[in-house]
C-alpha atoms as a PDB file:
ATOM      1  CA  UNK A   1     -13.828   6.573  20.100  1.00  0.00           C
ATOM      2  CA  UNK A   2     -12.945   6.779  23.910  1.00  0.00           C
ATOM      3  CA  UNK A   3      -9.519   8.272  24.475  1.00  0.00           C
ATOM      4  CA  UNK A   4      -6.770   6.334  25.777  1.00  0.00           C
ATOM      5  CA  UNK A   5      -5.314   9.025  27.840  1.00  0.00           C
ATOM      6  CA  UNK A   6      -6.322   9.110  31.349  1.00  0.00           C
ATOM      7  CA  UNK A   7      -8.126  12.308  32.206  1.00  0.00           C
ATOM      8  CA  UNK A   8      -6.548  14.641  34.462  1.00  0.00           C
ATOM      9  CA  UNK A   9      -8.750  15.280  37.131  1.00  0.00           C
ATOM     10  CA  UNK A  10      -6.303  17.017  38.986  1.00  0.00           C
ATOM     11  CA  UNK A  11      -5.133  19.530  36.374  1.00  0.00           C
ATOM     12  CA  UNK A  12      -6.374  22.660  38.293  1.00  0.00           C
ATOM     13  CA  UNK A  13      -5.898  21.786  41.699  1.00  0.00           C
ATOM     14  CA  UNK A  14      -3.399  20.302  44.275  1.00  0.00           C
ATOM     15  CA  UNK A  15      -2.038  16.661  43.650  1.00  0.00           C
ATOM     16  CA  UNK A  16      -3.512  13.734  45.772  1.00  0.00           C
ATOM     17  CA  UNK A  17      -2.274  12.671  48.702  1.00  0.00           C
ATOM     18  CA  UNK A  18      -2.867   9.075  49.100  1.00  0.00           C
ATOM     19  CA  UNK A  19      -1.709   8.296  45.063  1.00  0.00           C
ATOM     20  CA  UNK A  20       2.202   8.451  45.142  1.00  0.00           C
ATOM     21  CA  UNK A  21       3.598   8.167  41.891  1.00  0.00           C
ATOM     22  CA  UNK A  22       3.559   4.188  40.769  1.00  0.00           C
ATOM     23  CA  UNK A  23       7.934   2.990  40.507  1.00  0.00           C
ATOM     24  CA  UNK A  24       7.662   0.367  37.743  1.00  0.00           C
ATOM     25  CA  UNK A  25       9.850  -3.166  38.422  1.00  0.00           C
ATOM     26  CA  UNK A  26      13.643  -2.821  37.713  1.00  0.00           C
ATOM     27  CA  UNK A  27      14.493  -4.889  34.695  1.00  0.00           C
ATOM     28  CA  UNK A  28      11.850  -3.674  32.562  1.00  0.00           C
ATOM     29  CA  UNK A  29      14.059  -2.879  29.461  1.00  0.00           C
ATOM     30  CA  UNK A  30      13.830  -3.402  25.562  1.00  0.00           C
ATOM     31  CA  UNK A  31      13.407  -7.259  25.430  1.00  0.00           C
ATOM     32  CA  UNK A  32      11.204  -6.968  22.308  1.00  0.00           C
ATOM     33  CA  UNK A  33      12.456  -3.892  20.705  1.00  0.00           C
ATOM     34  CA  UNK A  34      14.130  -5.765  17.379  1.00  0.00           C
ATOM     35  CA  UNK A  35      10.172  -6.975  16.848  1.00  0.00           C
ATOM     36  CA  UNK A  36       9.009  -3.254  16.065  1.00  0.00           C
ATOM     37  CA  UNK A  37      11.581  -2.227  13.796  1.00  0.00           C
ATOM     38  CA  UNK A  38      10.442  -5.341  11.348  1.00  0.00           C
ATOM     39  CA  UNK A  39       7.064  -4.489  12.397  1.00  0.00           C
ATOM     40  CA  UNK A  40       7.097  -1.261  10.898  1.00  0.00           C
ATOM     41  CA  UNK A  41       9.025  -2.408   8.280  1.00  0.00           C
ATOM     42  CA  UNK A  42       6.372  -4.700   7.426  1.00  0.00           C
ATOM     43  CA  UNK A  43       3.588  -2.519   7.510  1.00  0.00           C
ATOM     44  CA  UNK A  44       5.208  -0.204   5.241  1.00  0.00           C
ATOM     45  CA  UNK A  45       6.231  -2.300   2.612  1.00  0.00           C
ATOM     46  CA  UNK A  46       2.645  -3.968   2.727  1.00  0.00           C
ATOM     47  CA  UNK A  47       0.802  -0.269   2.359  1.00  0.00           C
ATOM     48  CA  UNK A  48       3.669  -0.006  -0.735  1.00  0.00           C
ATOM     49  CA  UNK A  49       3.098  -3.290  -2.095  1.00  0.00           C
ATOM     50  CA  UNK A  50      -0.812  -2.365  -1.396  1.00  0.00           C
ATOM     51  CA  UNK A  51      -0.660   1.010  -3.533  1.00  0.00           C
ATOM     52  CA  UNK A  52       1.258  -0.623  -6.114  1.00  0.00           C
ATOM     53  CA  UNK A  53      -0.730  -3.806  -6.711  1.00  0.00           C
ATOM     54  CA  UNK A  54      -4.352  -1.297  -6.694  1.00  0.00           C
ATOM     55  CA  UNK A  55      -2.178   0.449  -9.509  1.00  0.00           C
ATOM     56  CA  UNK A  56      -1.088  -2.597 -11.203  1.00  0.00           C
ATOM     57  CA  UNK A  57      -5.057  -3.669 -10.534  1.00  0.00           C
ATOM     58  CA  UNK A  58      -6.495  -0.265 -12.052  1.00  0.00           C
ATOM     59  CA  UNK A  59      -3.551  -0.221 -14.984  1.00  0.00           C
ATOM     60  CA  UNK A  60      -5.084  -4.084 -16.461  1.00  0.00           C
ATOM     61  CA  UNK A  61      -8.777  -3.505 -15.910  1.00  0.00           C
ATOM     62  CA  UNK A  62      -7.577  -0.204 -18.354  1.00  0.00           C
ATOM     63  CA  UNK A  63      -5.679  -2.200 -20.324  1.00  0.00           C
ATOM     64  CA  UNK A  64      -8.622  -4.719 -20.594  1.00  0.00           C
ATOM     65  CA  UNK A  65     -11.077  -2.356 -21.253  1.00  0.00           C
ATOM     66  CA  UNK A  66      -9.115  -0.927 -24.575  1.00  0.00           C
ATOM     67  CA  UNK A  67      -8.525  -4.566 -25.928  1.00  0.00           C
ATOM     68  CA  UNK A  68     -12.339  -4.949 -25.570  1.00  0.00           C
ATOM     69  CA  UNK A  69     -12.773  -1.667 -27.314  1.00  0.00           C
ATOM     70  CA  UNK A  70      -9.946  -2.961 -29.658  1.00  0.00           C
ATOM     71  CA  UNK A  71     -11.638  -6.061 -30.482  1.00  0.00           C
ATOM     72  CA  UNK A  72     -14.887  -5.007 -30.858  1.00  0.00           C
ATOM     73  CA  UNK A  73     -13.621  -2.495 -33.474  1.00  0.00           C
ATOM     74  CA  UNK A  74     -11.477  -5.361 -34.859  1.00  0.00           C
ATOM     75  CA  UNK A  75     -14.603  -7.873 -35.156  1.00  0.00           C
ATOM     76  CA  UNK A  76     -16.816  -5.021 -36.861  1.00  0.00           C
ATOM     77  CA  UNK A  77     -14.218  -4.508 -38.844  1.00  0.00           C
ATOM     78  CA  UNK A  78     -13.481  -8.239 -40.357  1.00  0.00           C
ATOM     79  CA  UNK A  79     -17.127  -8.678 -40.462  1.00  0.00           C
ATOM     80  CA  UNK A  80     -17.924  -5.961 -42.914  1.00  0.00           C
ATOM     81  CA  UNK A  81     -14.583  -6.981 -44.703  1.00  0.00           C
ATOM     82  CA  UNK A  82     -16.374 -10.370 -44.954  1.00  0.00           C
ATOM     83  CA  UNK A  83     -19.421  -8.986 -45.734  1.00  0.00           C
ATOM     84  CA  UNK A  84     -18.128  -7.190 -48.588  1.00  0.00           C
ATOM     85  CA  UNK A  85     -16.179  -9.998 -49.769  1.00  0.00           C
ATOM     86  CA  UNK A  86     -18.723 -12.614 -49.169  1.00  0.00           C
ATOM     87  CA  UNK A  87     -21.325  -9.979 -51.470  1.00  0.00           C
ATOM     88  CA  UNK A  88     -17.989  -9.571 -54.043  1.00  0.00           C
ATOM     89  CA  UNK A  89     -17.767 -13.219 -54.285  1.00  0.00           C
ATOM     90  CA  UNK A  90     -21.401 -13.902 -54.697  1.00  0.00           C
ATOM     91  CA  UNK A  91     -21.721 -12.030 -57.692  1.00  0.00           C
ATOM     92  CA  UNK A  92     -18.434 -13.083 -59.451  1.00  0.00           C
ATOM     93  CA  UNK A  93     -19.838 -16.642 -58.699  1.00  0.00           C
ATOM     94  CA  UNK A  94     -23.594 -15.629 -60.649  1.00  0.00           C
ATOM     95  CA  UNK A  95     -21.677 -13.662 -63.656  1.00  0.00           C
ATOM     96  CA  UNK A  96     -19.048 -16.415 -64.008  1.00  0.00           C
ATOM     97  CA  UNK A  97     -21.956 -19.045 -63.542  1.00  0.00           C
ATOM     98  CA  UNK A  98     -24.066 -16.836 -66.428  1.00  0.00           C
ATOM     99  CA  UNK A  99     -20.960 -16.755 -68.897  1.00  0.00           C
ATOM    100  CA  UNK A 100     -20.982 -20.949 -68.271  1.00  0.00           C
ATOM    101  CA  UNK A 101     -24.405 -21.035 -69.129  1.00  0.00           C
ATOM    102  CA  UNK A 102     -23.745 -19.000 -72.167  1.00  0.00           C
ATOM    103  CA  UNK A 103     -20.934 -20.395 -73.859  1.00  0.00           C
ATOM    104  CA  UNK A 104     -22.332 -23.866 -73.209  1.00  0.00           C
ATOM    105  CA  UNK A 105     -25.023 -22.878 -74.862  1.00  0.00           C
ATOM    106  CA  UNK A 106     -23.362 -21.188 -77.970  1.00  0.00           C
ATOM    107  CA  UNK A 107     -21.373 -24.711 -78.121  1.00  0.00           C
ATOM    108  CA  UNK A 108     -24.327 -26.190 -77.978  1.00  0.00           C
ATOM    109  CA  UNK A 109     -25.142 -24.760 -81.579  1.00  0.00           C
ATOM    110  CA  UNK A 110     -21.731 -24.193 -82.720  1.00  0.00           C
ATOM    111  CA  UNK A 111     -19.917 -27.019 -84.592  1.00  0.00           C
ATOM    112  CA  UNK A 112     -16.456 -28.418 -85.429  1.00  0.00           C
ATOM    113  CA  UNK A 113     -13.244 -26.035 -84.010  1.00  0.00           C
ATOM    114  CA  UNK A 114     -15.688 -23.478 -82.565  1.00  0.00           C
ATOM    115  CA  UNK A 115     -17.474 -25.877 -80.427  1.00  0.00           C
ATOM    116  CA  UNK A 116     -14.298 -26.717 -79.011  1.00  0.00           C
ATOM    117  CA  UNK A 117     -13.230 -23.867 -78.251  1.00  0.00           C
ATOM    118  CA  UNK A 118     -16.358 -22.515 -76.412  1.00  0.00           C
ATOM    119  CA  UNK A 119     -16.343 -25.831 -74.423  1.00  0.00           C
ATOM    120  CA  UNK A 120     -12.438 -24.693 -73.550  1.00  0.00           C
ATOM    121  CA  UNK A 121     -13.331 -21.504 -72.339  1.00  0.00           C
ATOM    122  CA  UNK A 122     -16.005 -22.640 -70.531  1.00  0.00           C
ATOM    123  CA  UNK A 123     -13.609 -25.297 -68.731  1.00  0.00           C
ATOM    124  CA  UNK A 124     -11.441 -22.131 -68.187  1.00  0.00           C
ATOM    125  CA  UNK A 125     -14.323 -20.685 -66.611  1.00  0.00           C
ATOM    126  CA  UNK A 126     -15.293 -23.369 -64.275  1.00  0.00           C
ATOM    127  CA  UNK A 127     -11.577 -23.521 -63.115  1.00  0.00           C
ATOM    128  CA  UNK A 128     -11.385 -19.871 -61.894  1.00  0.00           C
ATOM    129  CA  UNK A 129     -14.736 -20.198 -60.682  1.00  0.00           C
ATOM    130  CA  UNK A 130     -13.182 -23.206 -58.256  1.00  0.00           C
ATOM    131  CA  UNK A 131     -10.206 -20.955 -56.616  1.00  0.00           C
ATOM    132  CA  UNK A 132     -11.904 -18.345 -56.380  1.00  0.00           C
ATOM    133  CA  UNK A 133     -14.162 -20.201 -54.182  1.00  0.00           C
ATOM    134  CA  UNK A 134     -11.261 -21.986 -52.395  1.00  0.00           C
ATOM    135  CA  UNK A 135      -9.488 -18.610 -51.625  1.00  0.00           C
ATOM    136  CA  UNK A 136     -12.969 -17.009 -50.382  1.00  0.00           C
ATOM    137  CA  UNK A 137     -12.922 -20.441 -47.918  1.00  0.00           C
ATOM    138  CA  UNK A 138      -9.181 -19.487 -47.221  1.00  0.00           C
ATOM    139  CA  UNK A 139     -10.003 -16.172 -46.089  1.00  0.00           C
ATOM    140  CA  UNK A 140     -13.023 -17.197 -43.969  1.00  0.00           C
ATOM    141  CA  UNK A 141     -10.994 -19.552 -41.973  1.00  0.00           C
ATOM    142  CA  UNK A 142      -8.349 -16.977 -41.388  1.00  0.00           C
ATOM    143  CA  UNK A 143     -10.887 -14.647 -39.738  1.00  0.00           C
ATOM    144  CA  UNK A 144     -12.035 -17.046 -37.684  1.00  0.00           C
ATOM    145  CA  UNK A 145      -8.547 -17.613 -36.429  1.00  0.00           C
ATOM    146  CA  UNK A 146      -8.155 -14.406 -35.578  1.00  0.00           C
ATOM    147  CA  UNK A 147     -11.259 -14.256 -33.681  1.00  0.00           C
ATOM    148  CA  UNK A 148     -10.208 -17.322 -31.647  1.00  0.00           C
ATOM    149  CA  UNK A 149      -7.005 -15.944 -30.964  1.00  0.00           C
ATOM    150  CA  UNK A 150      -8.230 -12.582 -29.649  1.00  0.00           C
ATOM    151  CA  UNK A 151     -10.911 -14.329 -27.765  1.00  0.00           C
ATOM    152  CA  UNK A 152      -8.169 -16.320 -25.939  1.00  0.00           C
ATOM    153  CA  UNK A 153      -6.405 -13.278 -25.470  1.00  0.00           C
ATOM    154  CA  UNK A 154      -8.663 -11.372 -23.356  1.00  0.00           C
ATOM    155  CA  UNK A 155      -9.835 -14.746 -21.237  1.00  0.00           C
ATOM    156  CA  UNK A 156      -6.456 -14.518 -20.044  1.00  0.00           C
ATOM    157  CA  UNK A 157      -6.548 -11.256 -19.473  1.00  0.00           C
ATOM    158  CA  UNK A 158      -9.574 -11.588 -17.208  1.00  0.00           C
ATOM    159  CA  UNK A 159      -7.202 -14.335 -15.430  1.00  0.00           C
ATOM    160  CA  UNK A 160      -4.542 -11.770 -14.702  1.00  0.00           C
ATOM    161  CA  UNK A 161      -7.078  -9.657 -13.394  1.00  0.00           C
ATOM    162  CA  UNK A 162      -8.159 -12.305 -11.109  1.00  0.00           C
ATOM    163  CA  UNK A 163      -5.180 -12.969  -9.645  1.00  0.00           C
ATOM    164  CA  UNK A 164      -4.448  -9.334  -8.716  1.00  0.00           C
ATOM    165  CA  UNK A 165      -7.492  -9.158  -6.461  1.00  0.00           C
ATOM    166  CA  UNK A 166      -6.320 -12.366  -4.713  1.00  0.00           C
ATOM    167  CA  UNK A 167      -3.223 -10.424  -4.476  1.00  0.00           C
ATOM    168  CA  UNK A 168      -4.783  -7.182  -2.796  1.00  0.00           C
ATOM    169  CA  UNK A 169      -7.213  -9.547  -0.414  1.00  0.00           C
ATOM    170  CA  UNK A 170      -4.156 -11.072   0.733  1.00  0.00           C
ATOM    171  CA  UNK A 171      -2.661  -7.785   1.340  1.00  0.00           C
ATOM    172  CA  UNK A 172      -5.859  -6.240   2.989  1.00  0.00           C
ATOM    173  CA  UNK A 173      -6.131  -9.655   5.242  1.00  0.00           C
ATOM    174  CA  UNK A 174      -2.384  -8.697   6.415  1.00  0.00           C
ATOM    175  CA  UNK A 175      -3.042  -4.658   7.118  1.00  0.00           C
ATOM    176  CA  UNK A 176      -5.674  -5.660   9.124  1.00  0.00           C
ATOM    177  CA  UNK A 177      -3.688  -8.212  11.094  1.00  0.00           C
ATOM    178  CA  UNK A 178      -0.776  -5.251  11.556  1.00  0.00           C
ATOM    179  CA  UNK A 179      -3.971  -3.126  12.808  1.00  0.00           C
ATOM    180  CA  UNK A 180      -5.247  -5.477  15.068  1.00  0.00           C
ATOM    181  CA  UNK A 181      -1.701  -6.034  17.119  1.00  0.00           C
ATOM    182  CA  UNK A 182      -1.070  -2.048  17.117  1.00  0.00           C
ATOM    183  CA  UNK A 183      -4.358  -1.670  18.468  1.00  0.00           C
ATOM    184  CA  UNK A 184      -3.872  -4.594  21.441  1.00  0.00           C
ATOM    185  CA  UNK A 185      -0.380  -2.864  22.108  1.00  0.00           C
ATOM    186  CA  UNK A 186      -2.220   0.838  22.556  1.00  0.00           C
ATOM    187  CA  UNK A 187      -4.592  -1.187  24.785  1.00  0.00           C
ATOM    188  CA  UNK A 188      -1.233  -2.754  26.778  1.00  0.00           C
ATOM    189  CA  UNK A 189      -0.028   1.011  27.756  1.00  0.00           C
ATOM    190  CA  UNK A 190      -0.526   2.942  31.246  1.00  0.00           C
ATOM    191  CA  UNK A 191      -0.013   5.709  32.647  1.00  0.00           C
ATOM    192  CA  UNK A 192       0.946   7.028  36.045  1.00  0.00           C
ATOM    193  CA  UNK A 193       1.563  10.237  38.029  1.00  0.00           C
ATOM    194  CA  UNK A 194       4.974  12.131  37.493  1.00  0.00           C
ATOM    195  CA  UNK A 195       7.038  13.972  39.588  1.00  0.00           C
ATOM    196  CA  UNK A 196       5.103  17.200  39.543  1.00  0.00           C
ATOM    197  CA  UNK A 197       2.319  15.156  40.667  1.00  0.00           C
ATOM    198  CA  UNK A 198       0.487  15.827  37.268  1.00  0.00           C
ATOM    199  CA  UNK A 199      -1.147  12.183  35.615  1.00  0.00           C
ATOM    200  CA  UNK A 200       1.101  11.358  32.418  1.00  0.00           C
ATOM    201  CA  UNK A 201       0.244  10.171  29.368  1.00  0.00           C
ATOM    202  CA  UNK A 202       0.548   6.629  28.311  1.00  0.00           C
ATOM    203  CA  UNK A 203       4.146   5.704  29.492  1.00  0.00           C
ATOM    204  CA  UNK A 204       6.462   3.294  26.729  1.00  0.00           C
ATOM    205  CA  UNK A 205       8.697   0.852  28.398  1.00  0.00           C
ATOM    206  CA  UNK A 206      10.218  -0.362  25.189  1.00  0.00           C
ATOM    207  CA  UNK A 207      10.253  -0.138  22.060  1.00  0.00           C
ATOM    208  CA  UNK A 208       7.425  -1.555  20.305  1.00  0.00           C
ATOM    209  CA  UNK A 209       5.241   0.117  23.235  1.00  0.00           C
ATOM    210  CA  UNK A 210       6.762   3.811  21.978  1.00  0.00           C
ATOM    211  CA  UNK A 211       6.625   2.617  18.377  1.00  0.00           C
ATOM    212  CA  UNK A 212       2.797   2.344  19.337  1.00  0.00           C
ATOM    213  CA  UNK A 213       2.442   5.412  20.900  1.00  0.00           C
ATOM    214  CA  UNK A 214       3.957   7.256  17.831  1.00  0.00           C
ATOM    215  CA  UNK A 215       1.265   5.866  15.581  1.00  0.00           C
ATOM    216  CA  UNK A 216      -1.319   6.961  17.899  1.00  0.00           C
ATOM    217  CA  UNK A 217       0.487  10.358  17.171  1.00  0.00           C
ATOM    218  CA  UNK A 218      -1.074  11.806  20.728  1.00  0.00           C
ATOM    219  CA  UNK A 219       2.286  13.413  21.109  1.00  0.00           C
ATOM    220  CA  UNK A 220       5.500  14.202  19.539  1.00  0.00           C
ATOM    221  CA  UNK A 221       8.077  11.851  20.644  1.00  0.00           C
ATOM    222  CA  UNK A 222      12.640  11.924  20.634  1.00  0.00           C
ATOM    223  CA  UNK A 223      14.270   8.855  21.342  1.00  0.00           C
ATOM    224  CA  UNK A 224      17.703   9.480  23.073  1.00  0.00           C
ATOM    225  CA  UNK A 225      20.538   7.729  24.267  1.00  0.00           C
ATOM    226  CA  UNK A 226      22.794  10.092  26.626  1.00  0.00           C
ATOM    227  CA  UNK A 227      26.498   9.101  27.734  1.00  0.00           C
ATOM    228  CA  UNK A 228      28.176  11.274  30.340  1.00  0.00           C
ATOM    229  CA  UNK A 229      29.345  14.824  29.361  1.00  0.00           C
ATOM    230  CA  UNK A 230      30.774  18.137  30.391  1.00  0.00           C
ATOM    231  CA  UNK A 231      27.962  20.251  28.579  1.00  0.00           C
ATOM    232  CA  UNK A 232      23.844  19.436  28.306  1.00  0.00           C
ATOM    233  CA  UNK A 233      22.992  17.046  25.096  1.00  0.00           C
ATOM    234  CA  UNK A 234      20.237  18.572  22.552  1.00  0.00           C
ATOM    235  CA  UNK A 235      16.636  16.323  22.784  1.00  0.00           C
ATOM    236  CA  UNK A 236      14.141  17.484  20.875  1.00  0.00           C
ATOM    237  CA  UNK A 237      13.323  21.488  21.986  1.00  0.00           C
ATOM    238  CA  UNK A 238      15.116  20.824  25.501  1.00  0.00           C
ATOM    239  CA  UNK A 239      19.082  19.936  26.807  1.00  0.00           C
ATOM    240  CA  UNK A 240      19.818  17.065  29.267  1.00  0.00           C
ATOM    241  CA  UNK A 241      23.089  16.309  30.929  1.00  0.00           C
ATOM    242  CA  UNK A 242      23.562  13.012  32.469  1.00  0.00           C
ATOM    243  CA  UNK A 243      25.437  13.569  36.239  1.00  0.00           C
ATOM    244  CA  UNK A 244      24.601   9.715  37.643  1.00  0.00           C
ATOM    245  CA  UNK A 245      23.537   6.422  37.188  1.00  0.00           C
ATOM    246  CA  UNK A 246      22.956   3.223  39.381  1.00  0.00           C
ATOM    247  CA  UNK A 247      22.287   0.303  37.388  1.00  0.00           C
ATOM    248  CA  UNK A 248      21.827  -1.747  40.193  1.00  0.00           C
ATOM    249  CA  UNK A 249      19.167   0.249  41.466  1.00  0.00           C
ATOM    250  CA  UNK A 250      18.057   1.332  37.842  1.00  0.00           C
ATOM    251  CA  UNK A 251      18.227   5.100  39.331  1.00  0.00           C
ATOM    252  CA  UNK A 252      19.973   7.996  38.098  1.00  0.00           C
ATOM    253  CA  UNK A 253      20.364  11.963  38.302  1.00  0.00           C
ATOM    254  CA  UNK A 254      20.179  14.218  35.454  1.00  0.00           C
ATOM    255  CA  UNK A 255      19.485  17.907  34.640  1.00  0.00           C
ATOM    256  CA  UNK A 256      16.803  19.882  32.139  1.00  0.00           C
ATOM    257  CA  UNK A 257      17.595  22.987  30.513  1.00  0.00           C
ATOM    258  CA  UNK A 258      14.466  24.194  29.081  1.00  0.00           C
ATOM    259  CA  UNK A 259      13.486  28.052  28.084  1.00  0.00           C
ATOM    260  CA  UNK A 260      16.954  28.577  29.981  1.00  0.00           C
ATOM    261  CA  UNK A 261      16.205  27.531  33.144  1.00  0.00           C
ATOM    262  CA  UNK A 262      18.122  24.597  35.210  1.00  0.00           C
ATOM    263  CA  UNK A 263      16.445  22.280  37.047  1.00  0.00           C
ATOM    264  CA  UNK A 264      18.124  18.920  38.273  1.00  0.00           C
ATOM    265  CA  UNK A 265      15.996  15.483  38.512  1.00  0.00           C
ATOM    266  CA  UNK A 266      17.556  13.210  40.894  1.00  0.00           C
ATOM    267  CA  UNK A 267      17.665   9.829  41.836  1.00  0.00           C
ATOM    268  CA  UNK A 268      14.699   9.273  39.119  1.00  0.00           C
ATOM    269  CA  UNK A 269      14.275   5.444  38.415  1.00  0.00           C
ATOM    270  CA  UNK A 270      13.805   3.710  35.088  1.00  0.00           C
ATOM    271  CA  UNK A 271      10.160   4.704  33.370  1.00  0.00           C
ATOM    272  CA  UNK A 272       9.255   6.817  35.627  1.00  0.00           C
ATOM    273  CA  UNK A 273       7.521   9.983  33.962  1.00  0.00           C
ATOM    274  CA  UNK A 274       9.927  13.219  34.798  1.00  0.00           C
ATOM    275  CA  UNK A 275       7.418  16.269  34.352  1.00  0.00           C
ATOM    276  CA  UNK A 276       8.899  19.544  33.788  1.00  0.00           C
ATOM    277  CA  UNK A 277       6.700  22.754  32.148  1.00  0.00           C
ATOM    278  CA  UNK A 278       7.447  24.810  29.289  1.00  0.00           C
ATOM    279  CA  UNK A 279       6.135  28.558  28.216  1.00  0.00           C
ATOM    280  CA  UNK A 280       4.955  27.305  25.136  1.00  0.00           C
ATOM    281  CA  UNK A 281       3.161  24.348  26.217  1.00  0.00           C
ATOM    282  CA  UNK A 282      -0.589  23.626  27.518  1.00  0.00           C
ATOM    283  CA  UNK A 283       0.698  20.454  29.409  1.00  0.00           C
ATOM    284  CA  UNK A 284       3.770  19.788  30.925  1.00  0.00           C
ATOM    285  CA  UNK A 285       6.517  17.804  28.928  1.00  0.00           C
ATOM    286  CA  UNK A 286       7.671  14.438  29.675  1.00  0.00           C
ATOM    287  CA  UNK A 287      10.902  12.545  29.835  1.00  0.00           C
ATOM    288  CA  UNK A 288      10.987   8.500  30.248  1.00  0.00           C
ATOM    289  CA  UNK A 289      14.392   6.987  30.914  1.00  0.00           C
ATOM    290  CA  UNK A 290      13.878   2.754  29.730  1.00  0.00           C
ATOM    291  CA  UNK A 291      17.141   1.601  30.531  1.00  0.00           C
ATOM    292  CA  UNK A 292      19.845   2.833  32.841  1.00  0.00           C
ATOM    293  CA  UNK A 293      23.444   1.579  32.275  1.00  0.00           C
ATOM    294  CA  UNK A 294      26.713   2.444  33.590  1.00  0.00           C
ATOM    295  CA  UNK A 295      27.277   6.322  32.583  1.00  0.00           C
ATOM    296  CA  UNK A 296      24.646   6.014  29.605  1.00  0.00           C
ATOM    297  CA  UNK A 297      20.502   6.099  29.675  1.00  0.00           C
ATOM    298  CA  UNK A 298      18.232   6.068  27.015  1.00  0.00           C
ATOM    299  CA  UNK A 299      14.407   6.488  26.638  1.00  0.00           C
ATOM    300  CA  UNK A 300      12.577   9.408  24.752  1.00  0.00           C
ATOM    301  CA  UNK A 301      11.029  12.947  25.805  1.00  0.00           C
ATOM    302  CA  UNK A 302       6.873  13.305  25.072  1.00  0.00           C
ATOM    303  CA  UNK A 303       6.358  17.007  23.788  1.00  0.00           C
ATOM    304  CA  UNK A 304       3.022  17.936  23.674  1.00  0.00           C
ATOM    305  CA  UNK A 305       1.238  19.199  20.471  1.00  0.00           C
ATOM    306  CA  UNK A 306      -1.078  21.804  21.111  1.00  0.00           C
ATOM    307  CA  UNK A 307       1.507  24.646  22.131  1.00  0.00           C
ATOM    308  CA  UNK A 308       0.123  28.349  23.329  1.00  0.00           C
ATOM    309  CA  UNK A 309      -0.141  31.304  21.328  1.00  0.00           C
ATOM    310  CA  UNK A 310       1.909  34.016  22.280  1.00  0.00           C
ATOM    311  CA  UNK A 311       0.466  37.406  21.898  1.00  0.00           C
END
């Protein structure tokens, strides 16, 4: 992928002549910085509601796979049960069937009270031969109840499933749309030539452009907001103190302490790219003032990554 960052083709020797550094338009302030604060906002809670909902999505498919396992075992098991009692049943229904046949037949030749009383206890017979066939009928119906109602149980499981992959396209559809106006922001960005004649890197005039820029993570970037003081202000690995401003002109006059040297930046006007070098670092630092208001500026400092190793 083709960097955004200008190269410097002027790193090694002595700045151009004819390419003074570019003054941005006066006015040029924060208009649309309360966008990126819900911007990021809504990124982050989409990746969260993203990682949760492919959690929730991996949790059912689990869930569903152990109620299939669950009712397979189940079915087996009320088959067999079945089975057994079907085979049970059967051959209560031939002995009790035999014993009829029998004791019919003995009344057949008996006579008087004992005829009777075969015929009785054949009657007897045939009566538990009827429930027992009702409750086998009884039981076969409940199992096939149960089936039915663990059949309808994972159908709407595979429903829930369903609608958490709607949930997670929707989700995807709106990461990419995030993507897609971070990218066209990056694309927005320029840079320009600083006061130490060195090209900058991609310069942040508010604060969706330097929300941006932080999620190309090129550089390491502090916001600040400096008032008017008797001692330098801490930003970031360097100290500023604020001596001027001039709204109207959007110009002021600071100083930059860094590795304990002094040096004083004056006049500077709003996003313009102060340059100013530290031991440490490959590429000079950078300091971007936004907005400019009576006593008080605010912008950010761009402190490069790659630092030198110090033997």
């Amino acid at each position: 992928m083709q960097s955004l960052v200008p190269k410097d083709e002027n790193a090694d020797g002595p700045p151009r002549a004819n390419n003074p550094p570019a003054v941005p338009a006066a006015g040029t302030g924060s208009g649309s910085g309360a966008k990126i604060p819900i911007l990021f906002g809504a990124v982050i809670a989409l990746v969260c509601a993203s990682a949760y909902l492919f959690y929730e999505l991996r949790q059912v498919r689990s869930d569903l796979a152990q109620t299939r396992e669950s009712l397979m075992a189940e079915i087996e098991k009320v088959h067999e049960t079945s089975s057994v009692s079907t085979q049970t049943s059967r051959r209560s229904v031939e002995s009790l069937k035999e014993q009829v046949e029998k004791y019919r037949s003995q009344a057949a030749q008996l006579t008087g009270q004992a005829k009777v009383e075969a015929s009785k206890h054949a009657d007897e017979l045939a009566a538990r031969l009827e429930k027992a066939q009702q409750e086998q009928a009884q039981k076969v119906m409940a199992v096939s109840q149960e089936v039915s109602q663990v059949k309808d149980d994972a159908a709407s499981t595979k429903t829930e499933v369903g609608s958490v992959k709607t949930d997670v396209g929707n989700v995807k559809t709106d990461l990419a749309g995030t993507k897609s106006e971070l990218e066209k922001t990056i694309a927005e960005l320029k840079s320009t030539r600083g006061d130490m004649g060195v090209q900058s890197g991609l310069i942040a005039t508010n604060s969706k452009e330097l929300a941006a820029l932080k999620a190309l993570g090129e550089r390491n970037y502090t916001e600040f907001k400096l008032g008017k003081s008797k001692a330098p202000q801490k930003v970031g690995d360097i100290a500023v103190l604020l001596k001027r401003t001039d709204p109207k002109h959007n110009r002021y006059t600071i100083e930059v302490v860094a590795d304990d040297k002094t040096v004083e930046k004056k006049d500077k006007t709003v996003n313009e790219p102060v340059q100013f070098l530290m031991s440490k670092a490959t590429q000079p630092y950078e300091l971007v003032v936004n907005e400019v208001k009576k006593d008080q500026i605010s912008g950010y400092v761009a402190a490069p990554k790659v630092h030198q190793t110090r033997n």
